[in-house]
PDB file of N, CA and C in Angstrom:
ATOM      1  N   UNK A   1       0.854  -1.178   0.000  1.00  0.00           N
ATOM      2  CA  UNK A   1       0.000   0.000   0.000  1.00  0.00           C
ATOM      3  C   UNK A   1       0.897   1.237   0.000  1.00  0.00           C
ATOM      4  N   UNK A   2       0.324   2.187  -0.967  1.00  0.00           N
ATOM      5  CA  UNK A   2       1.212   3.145  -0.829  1.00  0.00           C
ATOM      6  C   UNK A   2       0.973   4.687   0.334  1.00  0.00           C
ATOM      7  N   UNK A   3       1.577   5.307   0.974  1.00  0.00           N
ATOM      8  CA  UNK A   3       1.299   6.718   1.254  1.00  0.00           C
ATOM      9  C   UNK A   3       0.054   7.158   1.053  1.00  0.00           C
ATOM     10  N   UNK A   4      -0.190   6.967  -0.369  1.00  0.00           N
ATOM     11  CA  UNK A   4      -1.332   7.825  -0.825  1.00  0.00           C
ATOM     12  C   UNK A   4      -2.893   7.366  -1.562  1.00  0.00           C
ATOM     13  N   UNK A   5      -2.512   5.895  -0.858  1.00  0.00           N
ATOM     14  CA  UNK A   5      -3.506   5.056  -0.988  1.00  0.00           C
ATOM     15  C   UNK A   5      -5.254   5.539   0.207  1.00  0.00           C
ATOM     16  N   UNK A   6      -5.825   5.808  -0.730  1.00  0.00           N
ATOM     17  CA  UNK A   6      -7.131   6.337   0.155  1.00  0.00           C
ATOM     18  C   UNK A   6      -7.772   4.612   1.269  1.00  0.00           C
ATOM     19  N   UNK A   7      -8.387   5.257   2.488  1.00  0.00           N
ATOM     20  CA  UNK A   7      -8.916   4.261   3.112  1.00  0.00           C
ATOM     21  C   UNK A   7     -10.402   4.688   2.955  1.00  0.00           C
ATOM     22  N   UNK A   8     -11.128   4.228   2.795  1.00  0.00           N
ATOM     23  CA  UNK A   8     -12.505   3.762   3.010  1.00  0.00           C
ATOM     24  C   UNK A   8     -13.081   3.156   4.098  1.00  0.00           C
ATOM     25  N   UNK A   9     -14.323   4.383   4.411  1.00  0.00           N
ATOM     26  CA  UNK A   9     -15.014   3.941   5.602  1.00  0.00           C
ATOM     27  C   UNK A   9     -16.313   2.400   4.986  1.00  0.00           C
ATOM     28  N   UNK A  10     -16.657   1.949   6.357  1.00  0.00           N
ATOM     29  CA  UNK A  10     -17.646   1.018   5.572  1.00  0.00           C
ATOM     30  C   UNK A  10     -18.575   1.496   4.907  1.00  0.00           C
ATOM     31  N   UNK A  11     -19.154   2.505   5.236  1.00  0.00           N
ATOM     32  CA  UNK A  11     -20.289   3.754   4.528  1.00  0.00           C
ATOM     33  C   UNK A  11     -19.658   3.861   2.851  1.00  0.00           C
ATOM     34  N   UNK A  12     -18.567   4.284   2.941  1.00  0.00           N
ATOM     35  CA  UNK A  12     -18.139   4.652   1.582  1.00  0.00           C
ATOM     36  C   UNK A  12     -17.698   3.581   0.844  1.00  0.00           C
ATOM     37  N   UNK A  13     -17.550   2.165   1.068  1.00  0.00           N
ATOM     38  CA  UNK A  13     -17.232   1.228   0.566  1.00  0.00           C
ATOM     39  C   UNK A  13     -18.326   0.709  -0.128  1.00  0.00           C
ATOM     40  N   UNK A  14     -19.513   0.383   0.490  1.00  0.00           N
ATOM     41  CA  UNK A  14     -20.744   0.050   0.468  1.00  0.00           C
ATOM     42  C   UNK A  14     -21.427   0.863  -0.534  1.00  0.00           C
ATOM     43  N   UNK A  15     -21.231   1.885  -0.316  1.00  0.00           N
ATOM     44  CA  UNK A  15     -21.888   2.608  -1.620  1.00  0.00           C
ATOM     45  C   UNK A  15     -21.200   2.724  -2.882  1.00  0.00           C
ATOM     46  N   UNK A  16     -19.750   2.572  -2.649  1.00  0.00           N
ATOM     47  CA  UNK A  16     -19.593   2.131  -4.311  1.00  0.00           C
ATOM     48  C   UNK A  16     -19.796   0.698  -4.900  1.00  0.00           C
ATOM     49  N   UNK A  17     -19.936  -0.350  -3.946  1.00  0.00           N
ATOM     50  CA  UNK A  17     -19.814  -1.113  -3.898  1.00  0.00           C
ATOM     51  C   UNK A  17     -21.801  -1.450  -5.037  1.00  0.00           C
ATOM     52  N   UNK A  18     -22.490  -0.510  -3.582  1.00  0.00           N
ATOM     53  CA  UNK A  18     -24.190  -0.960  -4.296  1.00  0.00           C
ATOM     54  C   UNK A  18     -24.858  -1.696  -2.979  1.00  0.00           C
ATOM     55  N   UNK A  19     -24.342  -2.183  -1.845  1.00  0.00           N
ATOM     56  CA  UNK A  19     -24.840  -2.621  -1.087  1.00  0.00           C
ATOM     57  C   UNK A  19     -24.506  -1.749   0.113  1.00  0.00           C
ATOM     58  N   UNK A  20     -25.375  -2.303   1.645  1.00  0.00           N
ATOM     59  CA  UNK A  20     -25.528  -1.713   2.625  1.00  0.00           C
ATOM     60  C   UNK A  20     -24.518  -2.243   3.484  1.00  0.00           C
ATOM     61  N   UNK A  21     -24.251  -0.800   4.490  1.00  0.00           N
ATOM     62  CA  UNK A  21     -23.107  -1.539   5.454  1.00  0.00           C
ATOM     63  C   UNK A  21     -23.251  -2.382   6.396  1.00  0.00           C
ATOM     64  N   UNK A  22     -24.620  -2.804   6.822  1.00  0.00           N
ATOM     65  CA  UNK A  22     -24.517  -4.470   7.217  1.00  0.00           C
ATOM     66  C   UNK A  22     -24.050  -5.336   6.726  1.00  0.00           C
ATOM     67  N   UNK A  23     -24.820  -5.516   4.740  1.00  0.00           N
ATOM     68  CA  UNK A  23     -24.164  -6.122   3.776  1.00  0.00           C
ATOM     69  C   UNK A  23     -22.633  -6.917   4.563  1.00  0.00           C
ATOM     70  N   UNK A  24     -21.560  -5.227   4.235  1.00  0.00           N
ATOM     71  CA  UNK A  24     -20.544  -5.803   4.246  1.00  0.00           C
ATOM     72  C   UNK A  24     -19.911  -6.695   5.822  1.00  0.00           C
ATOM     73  N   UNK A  25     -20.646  -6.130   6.464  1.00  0.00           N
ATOM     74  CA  UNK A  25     -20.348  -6.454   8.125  1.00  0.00           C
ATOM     75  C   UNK A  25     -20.546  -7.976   8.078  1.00  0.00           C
ATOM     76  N   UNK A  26     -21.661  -8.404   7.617  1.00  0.00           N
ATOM     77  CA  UNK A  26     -22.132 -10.036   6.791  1.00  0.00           C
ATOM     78  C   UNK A  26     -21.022 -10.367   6.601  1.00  0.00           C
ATOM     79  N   UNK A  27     -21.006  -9.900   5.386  1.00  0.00           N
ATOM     80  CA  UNK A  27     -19.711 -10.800   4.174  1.00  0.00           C
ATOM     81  C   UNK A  27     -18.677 -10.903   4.959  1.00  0.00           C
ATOM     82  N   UNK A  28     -18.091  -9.964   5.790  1.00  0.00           N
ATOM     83  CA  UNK A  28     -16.724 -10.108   6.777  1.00  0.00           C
ATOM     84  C   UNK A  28     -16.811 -10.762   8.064  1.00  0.00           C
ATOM     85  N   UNK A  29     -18.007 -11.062   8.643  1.00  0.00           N
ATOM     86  CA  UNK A  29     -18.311 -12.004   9.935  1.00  0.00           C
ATOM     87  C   UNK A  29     -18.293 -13.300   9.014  1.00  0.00           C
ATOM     88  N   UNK A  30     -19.122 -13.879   7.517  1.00  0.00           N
ATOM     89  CA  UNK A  30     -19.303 -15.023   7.477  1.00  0.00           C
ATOM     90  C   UNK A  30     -17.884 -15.772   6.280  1.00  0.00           C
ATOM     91  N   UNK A  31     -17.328 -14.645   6.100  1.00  0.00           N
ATOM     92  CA  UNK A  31     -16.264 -14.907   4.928  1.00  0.00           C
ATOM     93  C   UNK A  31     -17.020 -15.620   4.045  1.00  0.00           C
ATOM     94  N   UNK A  32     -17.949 -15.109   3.685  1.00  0.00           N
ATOM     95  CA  UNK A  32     -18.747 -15.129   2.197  1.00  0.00           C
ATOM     96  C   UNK A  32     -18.182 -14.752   1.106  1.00  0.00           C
ATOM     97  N   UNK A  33     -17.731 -13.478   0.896  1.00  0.00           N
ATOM     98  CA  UNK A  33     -17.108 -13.531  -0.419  1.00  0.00           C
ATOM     99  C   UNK A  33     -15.716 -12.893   0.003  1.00  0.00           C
ATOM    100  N   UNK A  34     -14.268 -12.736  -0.699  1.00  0.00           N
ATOM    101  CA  UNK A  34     -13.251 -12.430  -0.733  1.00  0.00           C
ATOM    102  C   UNK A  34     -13.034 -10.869  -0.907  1.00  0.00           C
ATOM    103  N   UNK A  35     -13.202  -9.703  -0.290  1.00  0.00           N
ATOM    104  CA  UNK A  35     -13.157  -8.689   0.076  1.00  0.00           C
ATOM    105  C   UNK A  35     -12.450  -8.421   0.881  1.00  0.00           C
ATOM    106  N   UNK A  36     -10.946  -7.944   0.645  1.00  0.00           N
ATOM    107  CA  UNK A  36      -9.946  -7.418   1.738  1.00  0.00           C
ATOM    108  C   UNK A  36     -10.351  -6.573   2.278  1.00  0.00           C
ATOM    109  N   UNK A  37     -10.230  -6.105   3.427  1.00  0.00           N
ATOM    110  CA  UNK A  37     -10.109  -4.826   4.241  1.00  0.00           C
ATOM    111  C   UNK A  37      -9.076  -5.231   5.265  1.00  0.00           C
ATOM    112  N   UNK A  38      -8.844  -3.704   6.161  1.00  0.00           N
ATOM    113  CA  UNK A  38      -7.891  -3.382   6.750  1.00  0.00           C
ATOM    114  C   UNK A  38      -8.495  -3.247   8.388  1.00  0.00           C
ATOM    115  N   UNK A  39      -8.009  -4.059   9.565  1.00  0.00           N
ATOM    116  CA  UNK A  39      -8.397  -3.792  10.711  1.00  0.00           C
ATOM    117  C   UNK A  39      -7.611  -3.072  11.230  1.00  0.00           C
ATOM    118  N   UNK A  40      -7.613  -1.741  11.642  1.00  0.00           N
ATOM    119  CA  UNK A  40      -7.318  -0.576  12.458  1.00  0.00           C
ATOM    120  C   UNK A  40      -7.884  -0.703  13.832  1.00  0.00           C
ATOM    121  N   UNK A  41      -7.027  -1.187  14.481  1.00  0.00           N
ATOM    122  CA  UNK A  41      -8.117  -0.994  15.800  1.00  0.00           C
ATOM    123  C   UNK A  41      -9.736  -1.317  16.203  1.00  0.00           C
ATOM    124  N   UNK A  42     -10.218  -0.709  16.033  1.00  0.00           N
ATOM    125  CA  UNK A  42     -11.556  -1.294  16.286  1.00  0.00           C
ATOM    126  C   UNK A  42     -12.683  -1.124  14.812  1.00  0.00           C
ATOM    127  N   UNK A  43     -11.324  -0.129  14.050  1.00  0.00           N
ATOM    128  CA  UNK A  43     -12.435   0.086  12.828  1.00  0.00           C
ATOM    129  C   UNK A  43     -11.892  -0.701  12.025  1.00  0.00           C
ATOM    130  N   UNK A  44     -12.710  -0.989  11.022  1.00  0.00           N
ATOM    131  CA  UNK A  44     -12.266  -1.365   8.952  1.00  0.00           C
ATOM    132  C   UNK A  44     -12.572  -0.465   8.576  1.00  0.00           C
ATOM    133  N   UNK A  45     -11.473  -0.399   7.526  1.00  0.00           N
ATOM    134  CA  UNK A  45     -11.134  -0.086   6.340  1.00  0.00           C
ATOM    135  C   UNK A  45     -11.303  -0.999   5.157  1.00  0.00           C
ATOM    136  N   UNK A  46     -11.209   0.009   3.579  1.00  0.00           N
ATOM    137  CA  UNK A  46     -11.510  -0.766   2.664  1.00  0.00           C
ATOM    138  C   UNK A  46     -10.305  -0.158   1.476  1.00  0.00           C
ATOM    139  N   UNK A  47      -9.777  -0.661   0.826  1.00  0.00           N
ATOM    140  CA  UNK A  47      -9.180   0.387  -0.248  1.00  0.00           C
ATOM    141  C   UNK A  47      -9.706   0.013  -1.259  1.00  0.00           C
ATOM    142  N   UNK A  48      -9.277   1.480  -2.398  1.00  0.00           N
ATOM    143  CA  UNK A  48     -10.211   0.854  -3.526  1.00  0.00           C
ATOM    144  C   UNK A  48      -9.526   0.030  -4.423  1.00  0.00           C
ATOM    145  N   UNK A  49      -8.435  -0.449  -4.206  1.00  0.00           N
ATOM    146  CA  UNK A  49      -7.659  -1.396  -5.123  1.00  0.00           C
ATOM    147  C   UNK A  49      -8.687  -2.666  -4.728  1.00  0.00           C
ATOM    148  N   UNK A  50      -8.977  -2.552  -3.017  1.00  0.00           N
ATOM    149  CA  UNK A  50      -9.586  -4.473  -2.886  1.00  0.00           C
ATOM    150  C   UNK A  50     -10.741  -4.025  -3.630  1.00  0.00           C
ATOM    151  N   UNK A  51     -11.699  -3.197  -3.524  1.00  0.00           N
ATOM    152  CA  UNK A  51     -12.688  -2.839  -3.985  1.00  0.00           C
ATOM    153  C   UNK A  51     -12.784  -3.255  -5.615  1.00  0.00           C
ATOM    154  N   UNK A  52     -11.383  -2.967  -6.178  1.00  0.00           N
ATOM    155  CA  UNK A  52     -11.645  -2.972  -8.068  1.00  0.00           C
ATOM    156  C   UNK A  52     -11.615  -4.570  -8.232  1.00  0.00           C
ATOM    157  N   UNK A  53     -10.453  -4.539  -6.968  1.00  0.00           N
ATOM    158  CA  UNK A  53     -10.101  -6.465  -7.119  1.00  0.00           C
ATOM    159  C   UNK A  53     -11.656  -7.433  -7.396  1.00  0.00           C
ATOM    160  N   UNK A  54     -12.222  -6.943  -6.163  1.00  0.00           N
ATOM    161  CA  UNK A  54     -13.340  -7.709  -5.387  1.00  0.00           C
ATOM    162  C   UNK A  54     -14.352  -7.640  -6.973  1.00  0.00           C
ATOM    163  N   UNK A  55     -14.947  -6.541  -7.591  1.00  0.00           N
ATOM    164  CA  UNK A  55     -15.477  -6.205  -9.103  1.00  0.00           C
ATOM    165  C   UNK A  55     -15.021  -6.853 -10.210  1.00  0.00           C
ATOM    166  N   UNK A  56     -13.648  -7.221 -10.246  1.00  0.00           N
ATOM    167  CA  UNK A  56     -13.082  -7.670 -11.005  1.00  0.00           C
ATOM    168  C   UNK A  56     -13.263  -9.141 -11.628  1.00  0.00           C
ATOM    169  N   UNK A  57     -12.974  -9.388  -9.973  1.00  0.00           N
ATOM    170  CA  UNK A  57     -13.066 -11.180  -9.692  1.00  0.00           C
ATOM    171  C   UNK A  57     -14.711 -11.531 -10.368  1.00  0.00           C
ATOM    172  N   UNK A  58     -16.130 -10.817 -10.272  1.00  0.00           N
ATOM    173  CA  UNK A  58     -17.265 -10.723 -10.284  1.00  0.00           C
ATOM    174  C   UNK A  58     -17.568 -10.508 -11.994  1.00  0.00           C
ATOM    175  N   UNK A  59     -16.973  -9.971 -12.192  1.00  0.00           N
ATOM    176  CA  UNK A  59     -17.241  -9.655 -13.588  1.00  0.00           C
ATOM    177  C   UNK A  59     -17.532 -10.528 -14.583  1.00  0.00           C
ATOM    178  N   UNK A  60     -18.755 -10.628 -15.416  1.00  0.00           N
ATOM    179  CA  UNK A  60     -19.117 -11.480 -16.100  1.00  0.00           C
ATOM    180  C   UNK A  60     -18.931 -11.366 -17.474  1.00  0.00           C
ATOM    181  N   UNK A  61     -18.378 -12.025 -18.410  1.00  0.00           N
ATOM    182  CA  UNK A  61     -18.448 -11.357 -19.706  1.00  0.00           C
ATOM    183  C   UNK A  61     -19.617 -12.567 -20.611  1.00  0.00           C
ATOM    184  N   UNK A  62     -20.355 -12.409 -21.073  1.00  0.00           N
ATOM    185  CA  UNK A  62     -21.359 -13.585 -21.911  1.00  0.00           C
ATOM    186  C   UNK A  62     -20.324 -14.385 -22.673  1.00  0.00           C
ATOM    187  N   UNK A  63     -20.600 -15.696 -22.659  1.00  0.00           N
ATOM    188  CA  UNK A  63     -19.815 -16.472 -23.478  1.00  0.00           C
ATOM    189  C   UNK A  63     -18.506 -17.124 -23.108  1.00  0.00           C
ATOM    190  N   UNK A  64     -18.253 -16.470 -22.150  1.00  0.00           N
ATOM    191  CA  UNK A  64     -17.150 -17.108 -21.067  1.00  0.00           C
ATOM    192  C   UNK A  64     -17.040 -17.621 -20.078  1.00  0.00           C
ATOM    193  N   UNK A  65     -16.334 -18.934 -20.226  1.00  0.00           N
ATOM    194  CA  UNK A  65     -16.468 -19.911 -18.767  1.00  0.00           C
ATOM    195  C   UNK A  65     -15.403 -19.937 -18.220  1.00  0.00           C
ATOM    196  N   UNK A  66     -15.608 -19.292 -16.866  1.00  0.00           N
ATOM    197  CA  UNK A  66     -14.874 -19.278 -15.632  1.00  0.00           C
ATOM    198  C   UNK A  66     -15.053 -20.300 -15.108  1.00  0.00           C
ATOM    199  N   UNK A  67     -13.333 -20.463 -14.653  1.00  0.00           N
ATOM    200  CA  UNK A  67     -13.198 -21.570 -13.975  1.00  0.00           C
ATOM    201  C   UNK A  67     -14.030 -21.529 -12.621  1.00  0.00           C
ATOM    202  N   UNK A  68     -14.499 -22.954 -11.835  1.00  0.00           N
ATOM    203  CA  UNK A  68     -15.544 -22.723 -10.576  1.00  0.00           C
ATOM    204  C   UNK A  68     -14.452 -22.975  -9.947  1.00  0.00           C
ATOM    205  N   UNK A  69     -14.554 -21.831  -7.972  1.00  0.00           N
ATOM    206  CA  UNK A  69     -13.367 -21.931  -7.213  1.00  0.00           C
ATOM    207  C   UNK A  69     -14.054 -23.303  -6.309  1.00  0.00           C
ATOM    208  N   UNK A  70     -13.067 -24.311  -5.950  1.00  0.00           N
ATOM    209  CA  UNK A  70     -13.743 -25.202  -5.193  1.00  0.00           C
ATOM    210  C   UNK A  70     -14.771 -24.406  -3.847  1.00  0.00           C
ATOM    211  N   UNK A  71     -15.537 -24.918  -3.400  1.00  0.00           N
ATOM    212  CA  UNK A  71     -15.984 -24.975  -2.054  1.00  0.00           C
ATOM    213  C   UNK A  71     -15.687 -24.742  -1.221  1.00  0.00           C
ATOM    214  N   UNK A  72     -15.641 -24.452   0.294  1.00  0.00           N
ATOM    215  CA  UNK A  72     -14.818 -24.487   1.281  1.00  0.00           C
ATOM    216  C   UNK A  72     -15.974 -25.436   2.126  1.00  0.00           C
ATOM    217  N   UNK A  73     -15.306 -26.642   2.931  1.00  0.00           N
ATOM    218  CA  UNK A  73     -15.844 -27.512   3.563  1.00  0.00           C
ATOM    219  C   UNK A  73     -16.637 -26.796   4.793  1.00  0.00           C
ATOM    220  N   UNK A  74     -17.423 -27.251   5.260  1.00  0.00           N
ATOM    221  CA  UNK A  74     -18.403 -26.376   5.819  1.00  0.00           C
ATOM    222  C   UNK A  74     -18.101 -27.212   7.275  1.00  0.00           C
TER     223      UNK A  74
END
């Protein structure tokens, strides 16, 4: 991370994101989906590199088959 790498509150993550900041509070209590953030003390953080990552990984193009990531044993 650099110097001048912006942090993101959960508020501001969430809204670029499209979902609510429970949403993400979810996804990071149940490790549902792969979304880095940063624990500071008692807060998270988000940057927008994990943010493009996290979009990235999601991205669908028609006609293309993505490989499936195994499971994780429950």
């Amino acid at each position: 991370m650099t110097p001048t790498t912006e942090l993101l509150s959960p508020a501001e993550a969430a809204e670029r994101l499209g979902v609510t900041v429970n949403t993400l509070e979810t996804w990071r209590c149940t490790k549902r989906y792969r979304l880095s953030y940063l624990k500071i003390g008692g807060r998270v953080r988000y940057t927008q590199t994990a943010i493009d990552r996290f979009l990235k990984e999601r991205t669908v193009t028609p006609g293309e088959v993505k490989p499936k990531r195994k499971r994780r044993a429950a």
